[in-house]
N, C-alpha and C. Protein backbone atom coordinates (compact mmCIF):
# COMPACT_ATOMS: atom_id res chain seq x y z
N UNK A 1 110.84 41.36 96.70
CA UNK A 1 111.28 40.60 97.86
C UNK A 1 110.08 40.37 98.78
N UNK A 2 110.04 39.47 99.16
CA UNK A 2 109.03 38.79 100.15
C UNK A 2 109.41 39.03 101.70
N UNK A 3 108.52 39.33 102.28
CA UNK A 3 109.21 39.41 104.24
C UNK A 3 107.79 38.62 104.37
N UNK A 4 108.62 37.64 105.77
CA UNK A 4 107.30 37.13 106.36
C UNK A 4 107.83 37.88 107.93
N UNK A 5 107.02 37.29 108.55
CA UNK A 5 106.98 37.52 110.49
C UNK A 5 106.84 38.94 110.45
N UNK A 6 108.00 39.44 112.04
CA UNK A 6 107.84 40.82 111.90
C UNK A 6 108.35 41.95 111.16
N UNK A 7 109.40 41.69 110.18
CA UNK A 7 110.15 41.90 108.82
C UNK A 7 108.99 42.82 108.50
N UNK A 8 108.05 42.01 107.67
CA UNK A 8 106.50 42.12 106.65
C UNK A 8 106.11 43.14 107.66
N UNK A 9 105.43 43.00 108.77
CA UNK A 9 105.01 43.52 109.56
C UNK A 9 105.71 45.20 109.73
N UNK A 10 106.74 44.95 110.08
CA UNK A 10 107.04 46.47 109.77
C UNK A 10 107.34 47.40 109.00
N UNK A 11 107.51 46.64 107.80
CA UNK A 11 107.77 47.28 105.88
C UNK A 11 106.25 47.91 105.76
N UNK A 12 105.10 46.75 106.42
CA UNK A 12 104.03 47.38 106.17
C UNK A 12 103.55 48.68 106.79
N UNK A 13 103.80 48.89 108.33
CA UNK A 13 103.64 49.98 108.77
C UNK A 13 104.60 51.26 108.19
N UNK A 14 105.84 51.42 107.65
CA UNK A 14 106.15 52.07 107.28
C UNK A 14 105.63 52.78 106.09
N UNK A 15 105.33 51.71 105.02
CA UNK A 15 104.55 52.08 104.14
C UNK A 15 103.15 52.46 104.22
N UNK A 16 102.51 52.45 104.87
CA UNK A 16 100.99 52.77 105.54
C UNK A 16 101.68 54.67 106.37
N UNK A 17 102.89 54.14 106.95
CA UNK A 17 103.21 55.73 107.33
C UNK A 17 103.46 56.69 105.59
N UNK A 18 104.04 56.54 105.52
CA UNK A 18 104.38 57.04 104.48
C UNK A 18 103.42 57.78 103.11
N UNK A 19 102.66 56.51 103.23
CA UNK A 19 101.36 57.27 102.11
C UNK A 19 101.03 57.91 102.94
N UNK A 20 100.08 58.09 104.13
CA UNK A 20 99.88 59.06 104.71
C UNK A 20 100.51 60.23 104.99
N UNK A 21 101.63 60.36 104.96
CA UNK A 21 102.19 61.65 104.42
C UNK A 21 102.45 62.17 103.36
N UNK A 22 102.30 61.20 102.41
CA UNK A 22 102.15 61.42 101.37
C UNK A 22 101.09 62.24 101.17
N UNK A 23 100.20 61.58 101.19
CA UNK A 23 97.94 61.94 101.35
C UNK A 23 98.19 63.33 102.16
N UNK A 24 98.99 63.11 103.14
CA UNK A 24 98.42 64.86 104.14
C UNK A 24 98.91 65.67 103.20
N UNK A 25 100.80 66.03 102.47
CA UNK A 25 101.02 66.83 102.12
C UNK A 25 100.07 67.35 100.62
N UNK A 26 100.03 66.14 99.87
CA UNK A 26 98.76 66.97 98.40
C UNK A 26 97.57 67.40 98.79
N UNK A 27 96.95 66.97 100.52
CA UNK A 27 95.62 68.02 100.95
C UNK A 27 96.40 69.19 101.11
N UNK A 28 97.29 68.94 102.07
CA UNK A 28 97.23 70.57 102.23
C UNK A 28 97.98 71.59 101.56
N UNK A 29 98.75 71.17 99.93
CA UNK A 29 98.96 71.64 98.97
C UNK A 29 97.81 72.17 98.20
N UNK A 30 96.68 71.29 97.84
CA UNK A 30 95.39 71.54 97.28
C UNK A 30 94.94 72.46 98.31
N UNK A 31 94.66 72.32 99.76
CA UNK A 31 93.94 73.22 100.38
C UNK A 31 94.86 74.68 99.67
N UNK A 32 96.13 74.66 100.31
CA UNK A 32 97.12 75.86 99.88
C UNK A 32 96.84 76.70 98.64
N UNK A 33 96.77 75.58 97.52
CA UNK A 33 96.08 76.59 96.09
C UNK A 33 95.09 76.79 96.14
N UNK A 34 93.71 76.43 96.44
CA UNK A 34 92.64 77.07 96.65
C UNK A 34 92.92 77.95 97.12
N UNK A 35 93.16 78.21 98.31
CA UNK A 35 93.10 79.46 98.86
C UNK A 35 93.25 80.88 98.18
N UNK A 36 94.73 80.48 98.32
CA UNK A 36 95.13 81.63 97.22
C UNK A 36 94.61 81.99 96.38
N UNK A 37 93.60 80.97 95.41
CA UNK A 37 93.16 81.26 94.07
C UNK A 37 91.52 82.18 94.67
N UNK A 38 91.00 81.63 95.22
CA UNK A 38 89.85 82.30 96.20
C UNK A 38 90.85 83.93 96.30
N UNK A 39 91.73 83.61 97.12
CA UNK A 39 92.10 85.11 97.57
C UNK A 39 93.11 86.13 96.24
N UNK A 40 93.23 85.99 95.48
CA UNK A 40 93.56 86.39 94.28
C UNK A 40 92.05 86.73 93.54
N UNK A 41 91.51 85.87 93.48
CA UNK A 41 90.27 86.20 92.79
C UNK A 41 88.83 87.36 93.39
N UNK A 42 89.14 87.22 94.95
CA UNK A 42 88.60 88.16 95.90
C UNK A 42 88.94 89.83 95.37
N UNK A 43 90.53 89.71 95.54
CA UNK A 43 91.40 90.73 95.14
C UNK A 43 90.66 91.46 93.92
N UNK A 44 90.77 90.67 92.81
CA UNK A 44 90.66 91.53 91.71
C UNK A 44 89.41 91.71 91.63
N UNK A 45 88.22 90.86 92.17
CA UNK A 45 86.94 91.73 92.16
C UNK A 45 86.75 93.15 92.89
N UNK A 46 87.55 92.93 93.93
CA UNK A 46 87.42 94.57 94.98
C UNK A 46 88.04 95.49 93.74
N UNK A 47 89.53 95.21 93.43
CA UNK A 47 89.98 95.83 92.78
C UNK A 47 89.04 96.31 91.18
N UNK A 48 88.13 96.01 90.31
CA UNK A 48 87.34 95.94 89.66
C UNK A 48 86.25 97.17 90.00
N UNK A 49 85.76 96.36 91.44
CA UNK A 49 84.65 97.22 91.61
C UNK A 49 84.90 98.34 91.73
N UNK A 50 85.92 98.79 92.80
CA UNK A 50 86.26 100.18 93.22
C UNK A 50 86.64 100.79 91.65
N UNK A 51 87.40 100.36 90.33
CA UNK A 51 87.70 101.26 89.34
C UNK A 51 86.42 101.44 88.82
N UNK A 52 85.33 100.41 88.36
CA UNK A 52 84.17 101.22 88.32
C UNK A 52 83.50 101.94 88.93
N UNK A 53 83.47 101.73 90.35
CA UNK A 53 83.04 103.47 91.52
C UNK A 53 83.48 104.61 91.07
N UNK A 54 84.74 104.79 91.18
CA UNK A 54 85.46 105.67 90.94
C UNK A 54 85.41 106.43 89.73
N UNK A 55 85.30 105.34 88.47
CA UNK A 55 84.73 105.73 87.44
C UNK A 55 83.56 106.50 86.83
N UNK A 56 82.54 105.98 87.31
CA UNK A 56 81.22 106.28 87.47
C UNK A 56 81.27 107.97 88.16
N UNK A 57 81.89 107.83 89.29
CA UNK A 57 81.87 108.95 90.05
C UNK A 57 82.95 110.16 89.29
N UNK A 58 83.77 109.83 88.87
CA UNK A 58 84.18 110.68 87.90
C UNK A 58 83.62 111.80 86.42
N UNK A 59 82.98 110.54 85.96
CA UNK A 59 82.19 110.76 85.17
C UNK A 59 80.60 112.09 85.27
N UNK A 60 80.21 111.37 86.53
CA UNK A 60 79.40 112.17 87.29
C UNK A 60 79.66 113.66 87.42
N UNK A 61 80.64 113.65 88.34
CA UNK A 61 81.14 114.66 88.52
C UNK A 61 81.62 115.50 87.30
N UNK A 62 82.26 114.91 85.98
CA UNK A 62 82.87 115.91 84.68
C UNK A 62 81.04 116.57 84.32
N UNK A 63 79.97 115.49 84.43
CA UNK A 63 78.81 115.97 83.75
C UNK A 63 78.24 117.52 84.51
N UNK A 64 78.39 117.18 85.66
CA UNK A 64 77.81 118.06 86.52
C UNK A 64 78.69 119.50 86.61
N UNK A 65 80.02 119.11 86.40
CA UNK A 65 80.72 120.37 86.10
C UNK A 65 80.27 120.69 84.90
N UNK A 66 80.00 120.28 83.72
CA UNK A 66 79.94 120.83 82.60
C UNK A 66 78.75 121.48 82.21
N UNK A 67 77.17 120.61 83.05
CA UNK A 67 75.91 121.66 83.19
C UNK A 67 76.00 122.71 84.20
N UNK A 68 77.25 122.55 84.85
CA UNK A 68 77.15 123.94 85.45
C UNK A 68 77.81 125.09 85.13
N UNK A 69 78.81 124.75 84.17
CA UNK A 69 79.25 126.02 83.24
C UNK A 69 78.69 126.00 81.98
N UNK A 70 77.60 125.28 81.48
CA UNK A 70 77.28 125.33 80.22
C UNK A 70 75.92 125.76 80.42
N UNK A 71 75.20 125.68 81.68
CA UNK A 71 74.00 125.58 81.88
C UNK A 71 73.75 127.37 82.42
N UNK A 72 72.82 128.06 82.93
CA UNK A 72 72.91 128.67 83.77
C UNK A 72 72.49 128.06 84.96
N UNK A 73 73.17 128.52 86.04
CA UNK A 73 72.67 128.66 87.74
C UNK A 73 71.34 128.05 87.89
N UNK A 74 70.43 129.14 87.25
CA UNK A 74 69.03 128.78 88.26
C UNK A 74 68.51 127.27 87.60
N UNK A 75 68.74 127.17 86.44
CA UNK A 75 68.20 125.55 85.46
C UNK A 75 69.24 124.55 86.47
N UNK A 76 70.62 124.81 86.86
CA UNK A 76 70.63 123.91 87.91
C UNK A 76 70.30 123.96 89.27
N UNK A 77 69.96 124.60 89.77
CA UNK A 77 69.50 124.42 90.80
C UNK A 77 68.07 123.82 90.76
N UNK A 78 67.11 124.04 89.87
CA UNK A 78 65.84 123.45 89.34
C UNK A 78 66.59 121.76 89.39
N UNK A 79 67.49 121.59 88.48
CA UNK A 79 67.73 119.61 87.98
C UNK A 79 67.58 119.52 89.80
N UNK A 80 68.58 120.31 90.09
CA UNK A 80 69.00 119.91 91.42
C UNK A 80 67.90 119.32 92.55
N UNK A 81 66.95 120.01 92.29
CA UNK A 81 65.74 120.12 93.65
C UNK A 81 64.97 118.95 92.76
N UNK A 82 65.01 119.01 91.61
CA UNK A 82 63.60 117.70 91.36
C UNK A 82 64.63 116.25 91.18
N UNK A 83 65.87 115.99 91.74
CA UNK A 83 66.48 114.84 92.18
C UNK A 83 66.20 114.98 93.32
């Protein structure tokens, strides 16, 4: 269908409204999943790092218990002082 005068005229502004809300809501859908995906992905690196800390430090700690009941005393206290 064809509109001329102010008919046309205001089919057009509506439609000029319209994509534009259109256009705002998929930015700030796209902004919306980024985010999240940033903050999900933040997440599981902390989460990552800290199980290898923890790990590490575990580990540490089983070794150091075990040269110290497998070892005698004074040989650790020697490792001890030349760290």
């Amino acid at each position: 269908m064809l509109y001329f005068g102010p008919v046309a005229f205001i089919y057009k502004i509506n439609f000029c409204l319209v994509l534009s809300v259109v256009v705002a809501v998929v930015v700030v859908v796209v902004v919306v999943v980024v985010v999240v995906v940033v903050v999900v992905v933040v997440v599981v690196v902390v989460v990552v790092v800290v199980v290898v800390v923890v790990g590490v430090v575990v580990v540490v700690g089983v070794v150091v218990v075990v040269v110290v009941v497998v070892v005698e005393e004074e040989v650790v206290v020697l490792l001890l002082l030349l760290l």
